[in-house]
N, C-alpha and C. Protein backbone atom coordinates (compact mmCIF):
# COMPACT_ATOMS: atom_id res chain seq x y z
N UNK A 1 0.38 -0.65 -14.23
CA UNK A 1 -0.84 0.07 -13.92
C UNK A 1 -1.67 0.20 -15.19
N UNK A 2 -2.99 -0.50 -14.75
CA UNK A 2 -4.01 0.17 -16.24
C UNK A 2 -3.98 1.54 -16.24
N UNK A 3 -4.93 1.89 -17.54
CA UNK A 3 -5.02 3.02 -17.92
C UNK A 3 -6.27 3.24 -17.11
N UNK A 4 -7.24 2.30 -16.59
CA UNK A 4 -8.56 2.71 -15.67
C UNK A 4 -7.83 3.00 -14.50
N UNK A 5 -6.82 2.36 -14.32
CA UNK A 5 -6.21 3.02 -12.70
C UNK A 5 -5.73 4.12 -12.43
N UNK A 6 -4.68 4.09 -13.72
CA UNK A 6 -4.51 5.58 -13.57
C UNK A 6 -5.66 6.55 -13.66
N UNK A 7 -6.19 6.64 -14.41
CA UNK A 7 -7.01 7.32 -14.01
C UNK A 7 -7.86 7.73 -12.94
N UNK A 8 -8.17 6.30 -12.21
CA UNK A 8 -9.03 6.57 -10.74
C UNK A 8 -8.16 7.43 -10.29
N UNK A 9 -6.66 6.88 -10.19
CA UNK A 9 -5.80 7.54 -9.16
C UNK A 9 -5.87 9.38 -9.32
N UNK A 10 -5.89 10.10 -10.66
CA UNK A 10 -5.65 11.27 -10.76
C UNK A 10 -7.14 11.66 -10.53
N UNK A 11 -7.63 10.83 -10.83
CA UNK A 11 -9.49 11.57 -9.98
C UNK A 11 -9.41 11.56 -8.44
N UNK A 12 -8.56 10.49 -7.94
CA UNK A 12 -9.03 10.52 -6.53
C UNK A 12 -8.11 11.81 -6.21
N UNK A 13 -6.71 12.18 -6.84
CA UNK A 13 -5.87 13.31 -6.65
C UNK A 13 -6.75 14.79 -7.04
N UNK A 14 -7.59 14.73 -8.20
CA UNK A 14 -7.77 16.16 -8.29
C UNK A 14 -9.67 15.92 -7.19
N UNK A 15 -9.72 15.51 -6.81
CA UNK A 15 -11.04 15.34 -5.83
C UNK A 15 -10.39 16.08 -4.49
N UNK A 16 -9.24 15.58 -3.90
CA UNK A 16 -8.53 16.30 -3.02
C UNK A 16 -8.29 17.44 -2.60
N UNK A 17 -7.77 17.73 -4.31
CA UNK A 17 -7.47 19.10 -4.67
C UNK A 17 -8.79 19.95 -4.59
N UNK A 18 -10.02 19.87 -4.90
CA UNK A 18 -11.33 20.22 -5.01
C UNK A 18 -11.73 20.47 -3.46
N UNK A 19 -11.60 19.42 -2.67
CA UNK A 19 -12.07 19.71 -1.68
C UNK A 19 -11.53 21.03 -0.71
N UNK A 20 -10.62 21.26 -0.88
CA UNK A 20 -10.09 22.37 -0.60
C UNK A 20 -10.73 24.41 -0.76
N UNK A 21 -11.38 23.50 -2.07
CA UNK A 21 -12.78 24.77 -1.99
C UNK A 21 -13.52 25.01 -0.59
N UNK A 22 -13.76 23.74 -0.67
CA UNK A 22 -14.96 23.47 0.51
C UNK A 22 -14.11 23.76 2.04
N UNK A 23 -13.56 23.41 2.36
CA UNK A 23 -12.83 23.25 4.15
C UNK A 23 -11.61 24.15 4.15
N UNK A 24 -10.72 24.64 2.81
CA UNK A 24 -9.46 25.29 3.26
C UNK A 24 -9.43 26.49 3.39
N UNK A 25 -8.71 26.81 3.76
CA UNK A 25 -8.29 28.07 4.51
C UNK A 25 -7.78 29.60 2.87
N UNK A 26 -7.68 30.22 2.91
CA UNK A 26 -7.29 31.13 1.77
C UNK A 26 -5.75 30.53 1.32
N UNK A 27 -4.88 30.28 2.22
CA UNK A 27 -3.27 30.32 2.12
C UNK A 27 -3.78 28.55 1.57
N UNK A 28 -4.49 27.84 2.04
CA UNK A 28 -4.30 26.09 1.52
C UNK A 28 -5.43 26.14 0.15
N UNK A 29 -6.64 27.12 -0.12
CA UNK A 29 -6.84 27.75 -1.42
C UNK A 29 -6.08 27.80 -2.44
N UNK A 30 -4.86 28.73 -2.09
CA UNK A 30 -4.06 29.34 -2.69
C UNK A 30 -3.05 28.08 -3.27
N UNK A 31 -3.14 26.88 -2.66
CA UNK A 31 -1.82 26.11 -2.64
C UNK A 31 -2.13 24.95 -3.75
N UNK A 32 -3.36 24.80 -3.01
CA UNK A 32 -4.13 23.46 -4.06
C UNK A 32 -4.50 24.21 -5.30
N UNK A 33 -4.64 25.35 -5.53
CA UNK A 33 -5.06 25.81 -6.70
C UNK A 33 -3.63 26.02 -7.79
N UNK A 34 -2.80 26.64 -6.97
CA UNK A 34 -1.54 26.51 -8.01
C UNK A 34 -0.72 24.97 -8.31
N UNK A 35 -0.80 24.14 -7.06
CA UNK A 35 -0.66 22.78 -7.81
C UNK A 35 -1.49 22.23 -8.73
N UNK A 36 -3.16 22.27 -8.55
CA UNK A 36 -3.67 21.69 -9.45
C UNK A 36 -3.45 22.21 -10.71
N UNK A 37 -3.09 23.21 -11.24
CA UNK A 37 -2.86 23.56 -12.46
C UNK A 37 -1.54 23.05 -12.98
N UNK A 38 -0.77 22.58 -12.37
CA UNK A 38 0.73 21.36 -12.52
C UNK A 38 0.07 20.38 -12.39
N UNK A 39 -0.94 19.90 -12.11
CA UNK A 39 -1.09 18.59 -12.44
C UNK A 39 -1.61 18.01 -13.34
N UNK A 40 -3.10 19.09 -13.97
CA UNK A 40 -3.66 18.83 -14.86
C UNK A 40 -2.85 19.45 -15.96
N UNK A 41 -1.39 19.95 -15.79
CA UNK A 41 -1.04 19.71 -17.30
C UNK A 41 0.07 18.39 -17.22
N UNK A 42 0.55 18.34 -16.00
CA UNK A 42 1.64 16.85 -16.19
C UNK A 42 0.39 15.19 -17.01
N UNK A 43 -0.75 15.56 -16.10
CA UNK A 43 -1.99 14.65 -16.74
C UNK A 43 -1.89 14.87 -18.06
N UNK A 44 -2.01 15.81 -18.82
CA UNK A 44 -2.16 15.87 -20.41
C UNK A 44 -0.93 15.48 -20.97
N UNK A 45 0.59 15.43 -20.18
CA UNK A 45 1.38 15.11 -21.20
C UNK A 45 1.62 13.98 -20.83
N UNK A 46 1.11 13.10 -19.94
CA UNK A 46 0.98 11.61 -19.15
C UNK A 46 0.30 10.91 -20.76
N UNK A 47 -0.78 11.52 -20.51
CA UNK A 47 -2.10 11.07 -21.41
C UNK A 47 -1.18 10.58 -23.22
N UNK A 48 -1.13 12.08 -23.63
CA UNK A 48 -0.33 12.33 -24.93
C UNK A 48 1.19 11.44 -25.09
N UNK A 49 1.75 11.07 -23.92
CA UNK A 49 2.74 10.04 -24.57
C UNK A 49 2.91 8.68 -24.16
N UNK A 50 1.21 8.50 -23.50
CA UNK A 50 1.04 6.77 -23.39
C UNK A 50 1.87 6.42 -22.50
N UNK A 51 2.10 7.07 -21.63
CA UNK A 51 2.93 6.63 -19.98
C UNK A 51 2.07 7.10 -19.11
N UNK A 52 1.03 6.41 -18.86
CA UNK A 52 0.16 6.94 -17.49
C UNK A 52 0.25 5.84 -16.48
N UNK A 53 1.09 6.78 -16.20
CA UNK A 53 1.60 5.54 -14.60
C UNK A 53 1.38 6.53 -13.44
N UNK A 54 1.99 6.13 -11.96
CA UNK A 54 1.59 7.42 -10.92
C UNK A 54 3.21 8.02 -10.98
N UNK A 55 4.36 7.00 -11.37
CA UNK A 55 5.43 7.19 -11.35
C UNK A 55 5.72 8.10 -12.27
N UNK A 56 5.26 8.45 -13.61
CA UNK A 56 5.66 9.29 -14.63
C UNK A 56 4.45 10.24 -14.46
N UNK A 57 3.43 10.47 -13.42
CA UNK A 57 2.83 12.21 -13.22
C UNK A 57 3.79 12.45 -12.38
N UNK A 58 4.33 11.36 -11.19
CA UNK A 58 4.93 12.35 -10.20
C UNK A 58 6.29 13.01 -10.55
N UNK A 59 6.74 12.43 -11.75
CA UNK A 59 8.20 12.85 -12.31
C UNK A 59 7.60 14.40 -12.64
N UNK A 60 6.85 13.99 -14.25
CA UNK A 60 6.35 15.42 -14.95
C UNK A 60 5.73 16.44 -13.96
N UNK A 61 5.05 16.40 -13.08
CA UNK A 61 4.62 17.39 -11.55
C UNK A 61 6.22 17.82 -10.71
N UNK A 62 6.72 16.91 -10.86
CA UNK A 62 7.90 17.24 -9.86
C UNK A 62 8.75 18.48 -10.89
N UNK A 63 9.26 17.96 -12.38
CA UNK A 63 9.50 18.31 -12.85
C UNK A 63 8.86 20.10 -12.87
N UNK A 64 8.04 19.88 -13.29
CA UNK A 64 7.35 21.03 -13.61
C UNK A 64 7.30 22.16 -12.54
N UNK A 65 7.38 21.79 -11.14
CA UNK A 65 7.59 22.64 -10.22
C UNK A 65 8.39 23.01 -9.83
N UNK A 66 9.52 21.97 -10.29
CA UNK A 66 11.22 22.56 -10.23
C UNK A 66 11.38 23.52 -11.19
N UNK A 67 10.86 23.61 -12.27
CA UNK A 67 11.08 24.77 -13.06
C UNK A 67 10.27 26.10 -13.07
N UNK A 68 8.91 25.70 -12.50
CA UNK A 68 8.45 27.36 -11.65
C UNK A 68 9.01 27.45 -10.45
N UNK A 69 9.83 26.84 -9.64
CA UNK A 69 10.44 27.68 -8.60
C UNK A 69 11.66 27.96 -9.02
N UNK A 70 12.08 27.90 -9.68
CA UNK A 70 13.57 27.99 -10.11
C UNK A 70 13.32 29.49 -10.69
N UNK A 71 11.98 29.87 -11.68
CA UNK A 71 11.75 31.19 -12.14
C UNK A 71 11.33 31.82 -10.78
N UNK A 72 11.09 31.50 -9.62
CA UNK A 72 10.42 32.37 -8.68
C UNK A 72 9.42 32.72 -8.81
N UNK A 73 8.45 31.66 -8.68
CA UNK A 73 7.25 32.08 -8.99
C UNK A 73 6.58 31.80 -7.83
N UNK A 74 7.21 31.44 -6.92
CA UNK A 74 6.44 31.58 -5.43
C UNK A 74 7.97 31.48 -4.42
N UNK A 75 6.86 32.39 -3.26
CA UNK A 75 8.21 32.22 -2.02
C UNK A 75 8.46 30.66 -1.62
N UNK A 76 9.85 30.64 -0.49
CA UNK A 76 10.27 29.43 -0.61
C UNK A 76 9.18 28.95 0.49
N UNK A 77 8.92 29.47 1.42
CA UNK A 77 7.27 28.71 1.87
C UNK A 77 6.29 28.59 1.36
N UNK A 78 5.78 28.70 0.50
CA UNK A 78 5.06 27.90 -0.68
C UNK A 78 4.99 27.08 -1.29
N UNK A 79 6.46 27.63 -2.15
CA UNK A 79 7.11 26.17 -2.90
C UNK A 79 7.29 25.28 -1.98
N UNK A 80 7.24 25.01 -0.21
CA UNK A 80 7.64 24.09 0.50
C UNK A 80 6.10 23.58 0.75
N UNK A 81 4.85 24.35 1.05
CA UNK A 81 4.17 23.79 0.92
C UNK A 81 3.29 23.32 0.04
N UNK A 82 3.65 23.45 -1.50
CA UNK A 82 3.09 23.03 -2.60
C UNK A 82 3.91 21.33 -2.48
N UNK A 83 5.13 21.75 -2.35
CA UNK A 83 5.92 20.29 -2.57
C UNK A 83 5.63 19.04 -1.71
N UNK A 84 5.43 19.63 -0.08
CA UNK A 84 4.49 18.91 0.61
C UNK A 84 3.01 18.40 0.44
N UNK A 85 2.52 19.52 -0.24
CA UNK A 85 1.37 18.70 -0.53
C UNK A 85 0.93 17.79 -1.86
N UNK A 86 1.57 18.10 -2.58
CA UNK A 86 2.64 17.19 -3.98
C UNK A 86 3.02 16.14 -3.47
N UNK A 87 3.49 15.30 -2.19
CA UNK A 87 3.92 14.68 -1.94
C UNK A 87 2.81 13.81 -1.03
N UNK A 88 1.93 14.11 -0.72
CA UNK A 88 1.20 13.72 0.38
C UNK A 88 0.12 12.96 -0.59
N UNK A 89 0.07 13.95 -1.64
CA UNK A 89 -1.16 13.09 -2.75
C UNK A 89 -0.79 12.21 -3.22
N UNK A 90 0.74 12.37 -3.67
CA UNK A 90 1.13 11.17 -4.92
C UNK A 90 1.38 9.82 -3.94
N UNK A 91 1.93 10.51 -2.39
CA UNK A 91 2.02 8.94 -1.79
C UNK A 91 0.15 8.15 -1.22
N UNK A 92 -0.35 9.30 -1.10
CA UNK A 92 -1.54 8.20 -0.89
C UNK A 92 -2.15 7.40 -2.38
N UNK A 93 -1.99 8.45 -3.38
CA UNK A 93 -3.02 7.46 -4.31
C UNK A 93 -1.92 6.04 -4.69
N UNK A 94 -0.50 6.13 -4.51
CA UNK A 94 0.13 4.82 -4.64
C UNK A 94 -0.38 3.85 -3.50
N UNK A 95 -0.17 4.55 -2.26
CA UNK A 95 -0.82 3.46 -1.10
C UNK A 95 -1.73 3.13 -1.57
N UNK A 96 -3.17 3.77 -2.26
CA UNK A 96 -4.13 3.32 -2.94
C UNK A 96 -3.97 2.16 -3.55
N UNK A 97 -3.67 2.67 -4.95
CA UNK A 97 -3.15 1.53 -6.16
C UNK A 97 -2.67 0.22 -5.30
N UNK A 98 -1.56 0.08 -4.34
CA UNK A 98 -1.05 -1.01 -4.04
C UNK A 98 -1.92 -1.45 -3.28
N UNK A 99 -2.82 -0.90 -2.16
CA UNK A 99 -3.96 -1.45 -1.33
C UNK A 99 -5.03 -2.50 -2.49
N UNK A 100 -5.26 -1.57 -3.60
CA UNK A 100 -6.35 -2.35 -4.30
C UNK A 100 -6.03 -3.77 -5.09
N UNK A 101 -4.85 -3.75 -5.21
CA UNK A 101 -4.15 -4.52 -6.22
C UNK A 101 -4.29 -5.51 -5.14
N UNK A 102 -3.98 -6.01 -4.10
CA UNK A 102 -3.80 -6.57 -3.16
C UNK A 102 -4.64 -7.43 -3.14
């Protein structure tokens, strides 16, 4: 993966996240706002050690949310739907990437 791809890819991910201003609900507010702040820091340490792939945000994001739920920092329906929706982004912008490459 280039470094222009990665990048589209985490724009087309935090655009997602954004839209959620616009159409979501307070509780899907609440959800995209505490993931996006795991993502835009897994992005900075993507950036800082020259591994910007979709495979090494979704590690450092995964990572990173295993260790705020582990402190309890949200109920386990949260953490289920943060992880779901953690999961829903990172698999489309790969469907992405592999669609374009194509």
């Amino acid at each position: 993966m280039h470094a222009n791809e990665f990048e589209q890819s985490v724009e087309q991910i935090e655009n997602k996240l954004d839209q959620t201003v616009e159409w979501g609900s307070d509780d899907e507010l609440f959800i995209s706002s505490y993931l996006h702040g795991h993502v835009s820091l897994a992005v900075s340490h993507a950036e800082l050690s020259q591994q910007k792939t979709l495979k090494q945000l979704d590690a450092l994001v995964s990572t990173s949310l295993q260790d705020a739920f582990a402190n309890n920092e949200l109920e386990l329906v949260d953490q289920q739907k943060v992880t779901r929706l953690w999961s829903q982004l990172i698999d489309q912008a790969s469907n992405d990437t592999i669609n374009n490459a194509s």
